[in-house]
N, C-alpha and C. Protein backbone atom coordinates (compact mmCIF):
# COMPACT_ATOMS: atom_id res chain seq x y z
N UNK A 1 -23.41 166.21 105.53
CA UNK A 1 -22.96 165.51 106.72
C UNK A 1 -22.73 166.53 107.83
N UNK A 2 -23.40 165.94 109.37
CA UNK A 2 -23.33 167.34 110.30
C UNK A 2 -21.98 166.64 110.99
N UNK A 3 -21.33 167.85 111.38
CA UNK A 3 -20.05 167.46 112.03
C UNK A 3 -20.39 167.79 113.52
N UNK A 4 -19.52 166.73 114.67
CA UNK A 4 -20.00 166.53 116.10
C UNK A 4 -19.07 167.55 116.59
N UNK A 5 -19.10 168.17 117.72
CA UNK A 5 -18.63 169.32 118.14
C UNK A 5 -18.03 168.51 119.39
N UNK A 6 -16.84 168.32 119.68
CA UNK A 6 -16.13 167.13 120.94
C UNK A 6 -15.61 168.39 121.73
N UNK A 7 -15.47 169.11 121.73
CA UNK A 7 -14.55 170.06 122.86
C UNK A 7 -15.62 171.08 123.34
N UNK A 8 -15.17 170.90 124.68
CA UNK A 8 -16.09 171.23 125.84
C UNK A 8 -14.76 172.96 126.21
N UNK A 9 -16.05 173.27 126.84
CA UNK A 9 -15.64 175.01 127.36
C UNK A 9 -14.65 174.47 128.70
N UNK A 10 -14.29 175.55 128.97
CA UNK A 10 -13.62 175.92 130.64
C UNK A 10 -14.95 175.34 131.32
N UNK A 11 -15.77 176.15 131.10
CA UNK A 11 -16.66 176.30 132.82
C UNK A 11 -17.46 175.05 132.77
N UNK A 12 -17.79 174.36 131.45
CA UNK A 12 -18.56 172.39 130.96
C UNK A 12 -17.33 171.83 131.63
N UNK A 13 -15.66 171.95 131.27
CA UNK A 13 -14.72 171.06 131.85
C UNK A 13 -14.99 171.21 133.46
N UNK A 14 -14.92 172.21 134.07
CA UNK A 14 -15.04 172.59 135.05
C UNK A 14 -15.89 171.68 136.24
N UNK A 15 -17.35 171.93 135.25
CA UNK A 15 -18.52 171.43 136.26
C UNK A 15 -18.18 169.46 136.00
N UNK A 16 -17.67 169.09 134.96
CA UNK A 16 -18.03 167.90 135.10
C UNK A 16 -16.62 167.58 136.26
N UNK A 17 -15.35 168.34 136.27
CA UNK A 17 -14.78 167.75 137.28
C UNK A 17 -14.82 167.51 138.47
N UNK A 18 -16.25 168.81 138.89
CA UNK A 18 -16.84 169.12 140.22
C UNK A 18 -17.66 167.33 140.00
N UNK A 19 -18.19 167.17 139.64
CA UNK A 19 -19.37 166.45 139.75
C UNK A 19 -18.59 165.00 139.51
N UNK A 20 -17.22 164.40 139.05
CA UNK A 20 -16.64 163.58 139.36
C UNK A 20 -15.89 163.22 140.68
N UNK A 21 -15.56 165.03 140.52
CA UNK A 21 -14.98 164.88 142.56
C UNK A 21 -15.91 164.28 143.38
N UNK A 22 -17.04 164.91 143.46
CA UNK A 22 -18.05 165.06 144.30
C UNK A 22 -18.42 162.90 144.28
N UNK A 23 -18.86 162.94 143.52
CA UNK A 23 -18.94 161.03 143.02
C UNK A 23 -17.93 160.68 143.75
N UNK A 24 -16.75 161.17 143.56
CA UNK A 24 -15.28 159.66 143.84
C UNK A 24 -15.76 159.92 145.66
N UNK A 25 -15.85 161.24 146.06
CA UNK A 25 -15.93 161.65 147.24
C UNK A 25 -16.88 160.51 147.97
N UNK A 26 -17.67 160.36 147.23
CA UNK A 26 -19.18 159.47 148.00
C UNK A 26 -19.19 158.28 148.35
N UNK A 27 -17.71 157.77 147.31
CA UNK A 27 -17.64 156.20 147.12
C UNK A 27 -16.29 155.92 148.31
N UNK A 28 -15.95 156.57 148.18
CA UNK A 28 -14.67 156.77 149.26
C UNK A 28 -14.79 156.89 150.86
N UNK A 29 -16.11 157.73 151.35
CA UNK A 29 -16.99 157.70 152.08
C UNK A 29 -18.01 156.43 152.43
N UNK A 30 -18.19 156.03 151.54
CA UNK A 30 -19.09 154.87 151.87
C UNK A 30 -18.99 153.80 151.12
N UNK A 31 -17.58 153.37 150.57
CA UNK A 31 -17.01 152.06 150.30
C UNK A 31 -16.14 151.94 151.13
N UNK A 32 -15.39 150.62 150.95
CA UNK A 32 -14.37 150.76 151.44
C UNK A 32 -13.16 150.82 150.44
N UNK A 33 -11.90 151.45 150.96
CA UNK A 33 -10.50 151.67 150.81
C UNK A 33 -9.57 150.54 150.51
N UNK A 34 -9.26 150.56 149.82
CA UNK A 34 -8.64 149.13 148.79
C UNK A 34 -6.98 150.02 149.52
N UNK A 35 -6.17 149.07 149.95
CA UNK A 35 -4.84 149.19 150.31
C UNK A 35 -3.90 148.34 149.95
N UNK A 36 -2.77 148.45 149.31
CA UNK A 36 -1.92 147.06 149.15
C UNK A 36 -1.14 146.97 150.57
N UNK A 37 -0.69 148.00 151.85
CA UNK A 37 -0.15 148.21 152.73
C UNK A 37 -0.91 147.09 153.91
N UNK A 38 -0.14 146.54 154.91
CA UNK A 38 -0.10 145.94 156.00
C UNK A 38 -0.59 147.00 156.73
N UNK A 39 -1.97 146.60 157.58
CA UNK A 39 -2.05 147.37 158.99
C UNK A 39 -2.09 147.09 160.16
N UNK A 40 -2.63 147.46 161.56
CA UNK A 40 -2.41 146.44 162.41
C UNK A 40 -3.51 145.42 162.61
N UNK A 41 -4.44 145.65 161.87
CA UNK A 41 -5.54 144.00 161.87
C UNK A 41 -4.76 142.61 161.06
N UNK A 42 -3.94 143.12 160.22
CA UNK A 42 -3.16 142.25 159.41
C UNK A 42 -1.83 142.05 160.49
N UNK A 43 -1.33 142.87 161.10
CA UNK A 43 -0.09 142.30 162.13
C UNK A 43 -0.90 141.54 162.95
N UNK A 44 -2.42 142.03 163.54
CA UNK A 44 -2.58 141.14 164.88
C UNK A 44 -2.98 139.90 163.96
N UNK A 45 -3.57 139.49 163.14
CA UNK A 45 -3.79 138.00 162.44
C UNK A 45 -2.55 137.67 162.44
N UNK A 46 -1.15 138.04 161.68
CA UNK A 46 -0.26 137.09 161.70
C UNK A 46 0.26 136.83 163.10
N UNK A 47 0.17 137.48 164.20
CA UNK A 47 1.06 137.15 165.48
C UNK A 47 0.18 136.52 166.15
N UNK A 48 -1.34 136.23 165.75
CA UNK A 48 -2.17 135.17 166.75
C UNK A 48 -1.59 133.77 165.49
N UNK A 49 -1.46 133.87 163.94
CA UNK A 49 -1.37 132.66 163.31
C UNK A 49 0.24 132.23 164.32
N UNK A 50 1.22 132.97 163.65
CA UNK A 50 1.99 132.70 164.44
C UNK A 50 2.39 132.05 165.69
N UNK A 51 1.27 132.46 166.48
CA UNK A 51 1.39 132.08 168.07
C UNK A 51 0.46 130.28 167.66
N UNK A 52 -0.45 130.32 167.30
CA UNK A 52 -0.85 129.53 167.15
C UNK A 52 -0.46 128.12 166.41
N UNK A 53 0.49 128.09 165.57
CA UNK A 53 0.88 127.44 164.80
C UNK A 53 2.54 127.12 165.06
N UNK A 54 3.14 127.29 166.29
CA UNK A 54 4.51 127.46 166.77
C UNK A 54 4.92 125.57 167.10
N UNK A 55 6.09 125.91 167.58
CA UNK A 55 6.19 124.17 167.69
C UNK A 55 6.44 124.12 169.51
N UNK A 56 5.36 123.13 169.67
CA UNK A 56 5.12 123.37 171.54
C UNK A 56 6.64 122.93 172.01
N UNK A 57 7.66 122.20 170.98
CA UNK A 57 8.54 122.36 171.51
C UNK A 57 9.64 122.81 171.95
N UNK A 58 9.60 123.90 171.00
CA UNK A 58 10.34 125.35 170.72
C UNK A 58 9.23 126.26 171.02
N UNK A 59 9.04 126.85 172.00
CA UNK A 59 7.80 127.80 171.57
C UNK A 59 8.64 129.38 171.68
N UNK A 60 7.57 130.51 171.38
CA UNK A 60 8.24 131.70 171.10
C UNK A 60 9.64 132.42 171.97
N UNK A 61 10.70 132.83 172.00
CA UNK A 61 10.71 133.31 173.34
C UNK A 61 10.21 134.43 174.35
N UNK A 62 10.23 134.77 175.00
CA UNK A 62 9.66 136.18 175.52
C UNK A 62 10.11 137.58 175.40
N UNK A 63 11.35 137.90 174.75
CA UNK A 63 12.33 138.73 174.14
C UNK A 63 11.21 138.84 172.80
N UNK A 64 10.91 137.59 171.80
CA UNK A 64 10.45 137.84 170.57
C UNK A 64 8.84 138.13 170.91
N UNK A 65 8.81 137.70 171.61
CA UNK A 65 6.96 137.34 171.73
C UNK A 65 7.05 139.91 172.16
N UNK A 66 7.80 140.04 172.82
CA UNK A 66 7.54 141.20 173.80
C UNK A 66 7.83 142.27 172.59
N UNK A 67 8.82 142.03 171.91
CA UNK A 67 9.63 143.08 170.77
C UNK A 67 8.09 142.79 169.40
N UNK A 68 7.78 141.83 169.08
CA UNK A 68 6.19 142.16 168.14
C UNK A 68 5.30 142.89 168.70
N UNK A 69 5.00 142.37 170.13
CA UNK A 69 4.06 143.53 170.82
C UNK A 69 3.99 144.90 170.79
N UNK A 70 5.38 145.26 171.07
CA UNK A 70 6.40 146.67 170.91
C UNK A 70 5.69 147.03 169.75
N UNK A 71 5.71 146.11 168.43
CA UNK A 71 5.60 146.74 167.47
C UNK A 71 4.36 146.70 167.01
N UNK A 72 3.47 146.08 167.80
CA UNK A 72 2.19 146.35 167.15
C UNK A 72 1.99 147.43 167.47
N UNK A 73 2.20 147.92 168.93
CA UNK A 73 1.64 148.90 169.70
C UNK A 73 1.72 150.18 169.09
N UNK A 74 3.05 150.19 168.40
CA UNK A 74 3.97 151.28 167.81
C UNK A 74 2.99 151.53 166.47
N UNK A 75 2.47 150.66 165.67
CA UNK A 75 2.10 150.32 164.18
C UNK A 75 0.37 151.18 164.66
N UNK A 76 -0.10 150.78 165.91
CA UNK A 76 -1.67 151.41 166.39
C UNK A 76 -1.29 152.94 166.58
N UNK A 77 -0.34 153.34 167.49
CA UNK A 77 0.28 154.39 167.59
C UNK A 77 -0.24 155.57 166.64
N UNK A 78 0.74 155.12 165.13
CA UNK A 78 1.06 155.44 164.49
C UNK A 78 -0.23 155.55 163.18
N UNK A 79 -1.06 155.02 163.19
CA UNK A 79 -2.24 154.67 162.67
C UNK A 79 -3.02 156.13 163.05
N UNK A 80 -3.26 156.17 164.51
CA UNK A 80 -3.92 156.87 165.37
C UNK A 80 -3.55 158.06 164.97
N UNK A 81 -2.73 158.45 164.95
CA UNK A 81 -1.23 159.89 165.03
C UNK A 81 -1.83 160.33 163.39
N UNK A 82 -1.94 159.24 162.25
CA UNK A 82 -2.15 159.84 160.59
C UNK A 82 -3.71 160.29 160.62
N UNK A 83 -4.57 159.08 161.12
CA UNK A 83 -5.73 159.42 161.63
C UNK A 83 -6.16 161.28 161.64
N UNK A 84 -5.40 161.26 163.07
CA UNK A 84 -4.94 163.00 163.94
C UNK A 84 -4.99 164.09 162.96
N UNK A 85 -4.07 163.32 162.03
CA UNK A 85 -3.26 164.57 160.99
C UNK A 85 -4.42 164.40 159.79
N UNK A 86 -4.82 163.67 159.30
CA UNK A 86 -6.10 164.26 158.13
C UNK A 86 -7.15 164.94 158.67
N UNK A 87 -7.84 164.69 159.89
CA UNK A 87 -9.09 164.85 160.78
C UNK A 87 -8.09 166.46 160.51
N UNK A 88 -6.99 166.96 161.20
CA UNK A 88 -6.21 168.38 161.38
C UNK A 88 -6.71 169.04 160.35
N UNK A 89 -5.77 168.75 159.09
CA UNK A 89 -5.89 168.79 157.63
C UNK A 89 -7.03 169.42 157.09
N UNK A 90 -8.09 168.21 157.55
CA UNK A 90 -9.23 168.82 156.93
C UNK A 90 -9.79 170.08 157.47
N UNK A 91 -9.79 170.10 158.85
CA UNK A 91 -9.93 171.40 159.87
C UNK A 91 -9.25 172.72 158.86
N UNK A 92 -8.42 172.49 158.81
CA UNK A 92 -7.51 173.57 158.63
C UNK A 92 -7.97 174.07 157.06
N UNK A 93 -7.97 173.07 156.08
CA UNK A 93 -8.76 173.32 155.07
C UNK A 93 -9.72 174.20 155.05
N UNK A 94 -10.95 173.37 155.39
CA UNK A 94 -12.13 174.11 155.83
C UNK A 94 -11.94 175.61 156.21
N UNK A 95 -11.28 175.66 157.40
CA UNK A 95 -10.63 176.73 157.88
C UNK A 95 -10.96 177.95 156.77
N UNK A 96 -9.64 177.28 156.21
CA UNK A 96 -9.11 178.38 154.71
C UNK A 96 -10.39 178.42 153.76
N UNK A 97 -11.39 177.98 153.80
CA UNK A 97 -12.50 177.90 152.81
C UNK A 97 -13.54 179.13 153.30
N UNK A 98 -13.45 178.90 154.40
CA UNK A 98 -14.62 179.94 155.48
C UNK A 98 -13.83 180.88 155.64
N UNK A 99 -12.61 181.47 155.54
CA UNK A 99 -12.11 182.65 155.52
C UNK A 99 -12.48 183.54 154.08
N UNK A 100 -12.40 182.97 153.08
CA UNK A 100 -12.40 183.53 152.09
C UNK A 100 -14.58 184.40 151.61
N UNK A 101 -15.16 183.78 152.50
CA UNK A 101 -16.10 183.95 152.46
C UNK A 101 -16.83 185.32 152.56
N UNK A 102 -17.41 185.93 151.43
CA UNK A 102 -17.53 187.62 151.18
C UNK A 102 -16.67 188.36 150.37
N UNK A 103 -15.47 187.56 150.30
CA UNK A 103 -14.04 188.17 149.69
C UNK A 103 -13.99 187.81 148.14
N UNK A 104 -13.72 189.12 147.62
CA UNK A 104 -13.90 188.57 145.71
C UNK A 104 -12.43 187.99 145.61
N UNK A 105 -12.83 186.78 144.60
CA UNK A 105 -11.71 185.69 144.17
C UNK A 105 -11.87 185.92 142.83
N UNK A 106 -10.76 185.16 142.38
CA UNK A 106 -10.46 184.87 141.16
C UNK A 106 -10.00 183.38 140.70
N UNK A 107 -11.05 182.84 140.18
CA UNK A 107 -11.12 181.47 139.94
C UNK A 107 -10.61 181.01 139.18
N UNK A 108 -9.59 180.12 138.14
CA UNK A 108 -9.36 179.94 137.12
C UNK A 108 -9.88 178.34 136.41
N UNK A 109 -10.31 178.75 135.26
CA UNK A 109 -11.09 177.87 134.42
C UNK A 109 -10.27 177.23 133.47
N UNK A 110 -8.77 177.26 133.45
CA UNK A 110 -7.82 176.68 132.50
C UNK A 110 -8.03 177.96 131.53
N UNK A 111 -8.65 177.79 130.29
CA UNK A 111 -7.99 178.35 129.42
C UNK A 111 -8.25 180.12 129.64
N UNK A 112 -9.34 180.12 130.18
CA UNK A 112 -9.83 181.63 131.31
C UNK A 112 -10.08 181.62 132.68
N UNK A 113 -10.35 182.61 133.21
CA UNK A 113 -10.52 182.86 134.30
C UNK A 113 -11.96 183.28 135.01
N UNK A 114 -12.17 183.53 136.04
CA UNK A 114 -14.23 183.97 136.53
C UNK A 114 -13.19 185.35 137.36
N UNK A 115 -13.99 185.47 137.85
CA UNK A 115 -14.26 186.41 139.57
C UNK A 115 -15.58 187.03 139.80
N UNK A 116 -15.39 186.91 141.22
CA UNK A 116 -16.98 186.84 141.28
C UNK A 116 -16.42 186.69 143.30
N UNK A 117 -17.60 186.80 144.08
CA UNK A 117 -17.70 187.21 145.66
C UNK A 117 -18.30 185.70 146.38
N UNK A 118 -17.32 185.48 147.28
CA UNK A 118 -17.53 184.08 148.00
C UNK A 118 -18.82 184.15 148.75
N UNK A 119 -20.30 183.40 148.08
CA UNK A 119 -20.99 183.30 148.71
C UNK A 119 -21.12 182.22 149.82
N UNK A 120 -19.98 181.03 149.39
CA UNK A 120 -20.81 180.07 150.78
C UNK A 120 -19.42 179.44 150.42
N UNK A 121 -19.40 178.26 151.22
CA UNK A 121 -18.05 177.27 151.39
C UNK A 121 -18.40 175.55 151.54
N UNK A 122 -18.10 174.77 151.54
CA UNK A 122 -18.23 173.14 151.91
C UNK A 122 -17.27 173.21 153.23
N UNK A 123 -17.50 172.01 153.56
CA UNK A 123 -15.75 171.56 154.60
C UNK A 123 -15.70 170.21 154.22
N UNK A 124 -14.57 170.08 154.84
CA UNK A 124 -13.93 168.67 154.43
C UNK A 124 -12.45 168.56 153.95
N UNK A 125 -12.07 167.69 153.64
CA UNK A 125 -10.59 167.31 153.25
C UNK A 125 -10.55 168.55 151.74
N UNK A 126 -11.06 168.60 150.99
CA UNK A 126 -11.34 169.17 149.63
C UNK A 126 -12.18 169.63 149.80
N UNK A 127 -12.51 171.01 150.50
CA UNK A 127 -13.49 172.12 150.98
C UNK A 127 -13.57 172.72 148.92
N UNK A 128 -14.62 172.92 148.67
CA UNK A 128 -15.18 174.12 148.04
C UNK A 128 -16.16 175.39 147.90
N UNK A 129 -15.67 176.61 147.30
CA UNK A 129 -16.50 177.74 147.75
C UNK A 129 -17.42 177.85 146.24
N UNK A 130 -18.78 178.45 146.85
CA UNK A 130 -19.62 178.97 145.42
C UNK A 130 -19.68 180.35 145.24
N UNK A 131 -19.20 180.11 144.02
CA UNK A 131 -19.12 181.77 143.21
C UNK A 131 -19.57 181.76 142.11
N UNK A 132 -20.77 182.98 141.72
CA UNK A 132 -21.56 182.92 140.85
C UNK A 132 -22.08 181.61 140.77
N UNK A 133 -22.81 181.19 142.02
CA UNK A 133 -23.53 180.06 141.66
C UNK A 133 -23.17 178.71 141.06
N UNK A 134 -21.85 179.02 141.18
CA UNK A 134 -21.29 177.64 141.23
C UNK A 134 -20.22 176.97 141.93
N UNK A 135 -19.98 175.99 142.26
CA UNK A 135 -18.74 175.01 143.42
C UNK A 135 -17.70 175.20 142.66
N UNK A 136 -16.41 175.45 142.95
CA UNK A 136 -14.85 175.85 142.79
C UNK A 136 -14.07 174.71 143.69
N UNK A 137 -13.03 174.05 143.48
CA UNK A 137 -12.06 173.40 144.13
C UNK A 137 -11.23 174.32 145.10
N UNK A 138 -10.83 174.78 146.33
CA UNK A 138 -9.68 175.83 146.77
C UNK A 138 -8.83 175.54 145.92
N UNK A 139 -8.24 175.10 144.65
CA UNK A 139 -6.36 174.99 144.23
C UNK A 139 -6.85 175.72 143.36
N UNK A 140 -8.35 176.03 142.87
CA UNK A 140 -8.61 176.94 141.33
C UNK A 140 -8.54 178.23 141.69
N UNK A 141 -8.55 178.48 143.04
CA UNK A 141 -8.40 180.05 143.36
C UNK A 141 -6.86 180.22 142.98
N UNK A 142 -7.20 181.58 142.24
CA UNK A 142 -5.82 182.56 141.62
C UNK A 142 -5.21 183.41 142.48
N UNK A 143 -6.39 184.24 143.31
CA UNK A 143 -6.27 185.48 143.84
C UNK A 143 -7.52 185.78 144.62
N UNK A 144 -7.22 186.10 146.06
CA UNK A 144 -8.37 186.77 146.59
C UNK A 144 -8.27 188.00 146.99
N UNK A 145 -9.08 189.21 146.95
CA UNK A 145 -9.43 190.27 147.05
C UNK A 145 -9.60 190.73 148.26
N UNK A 146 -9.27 191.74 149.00
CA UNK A 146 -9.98 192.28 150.19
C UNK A 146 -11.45 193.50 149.80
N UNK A 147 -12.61 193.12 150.35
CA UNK A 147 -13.76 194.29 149.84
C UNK A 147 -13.69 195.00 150.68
């Protein structure tokens, strides 16, 4: 009887996590984003149902009708502003990905480690650099080197 061999190396764990990132990355990109959170397409539907469905003989007052507005405006605002800050984020990422570029690193593989000289970089929210010919996450860097 041949026995099945189930445990995978560092650098097999490694590549398949690259290549799951890389997947979730694509679907995330070009699906859409499942949210349980309220945004403001969901405030402006309820304040047109709202408006629409009021009793003509009570209708809103202008204190309430003005203070939702307030808050949609505030809710777009604020949308815009997180927007700002990942678009930053990723900048800044990237950033840190293209600095390291030429500079020997030290990668870690869980149960070992690589090192090896930053030939190239990605950008994006989750920038990665290739060393020895292969894609690295930035959080697997240990240590970088000055040459």
């Amino acid at each position: 009887m041949e026995l099945l061999n189930t445990q995978m190396s560092a650098s097999e764990k490694l590549s398949v996590d690259n290549a799951v990132n890389n997947f979730n990355k694509t679907i995330v990109q070009n699906g859409r984003k499942t949210s349980s959170e309220l945004g403001k397409d969901d405030f402006l539907k309820l304040l047109i149902t709202q408006l629409s469905n009021q009793d003509p003989t009570s209708p809103m007052e202008d204190t309430q009708f003005i203070s939702q507005m307030a808050q949609f405006s505030s809710l777009e605002q604020m949308t815009n502003m997180s927007s700002s800050f990942e678009k930053m984020a990723s900048f800044i990422n990237s950033s840190e990905a293209a600095s390291t570029l030429g500079k020997t690193v030290e990668v870690d593989l869980g149960d070992t480690s690589t090192k090896g000289i930053v030939e190239g970089a990605t950008r994006g929210a989750d920038p990665q650099i290739l060393v020895n010919g292969m894609y690295y996450s930035m959080d697997k860097i240990k240590a970088i080197y000055a040459n």
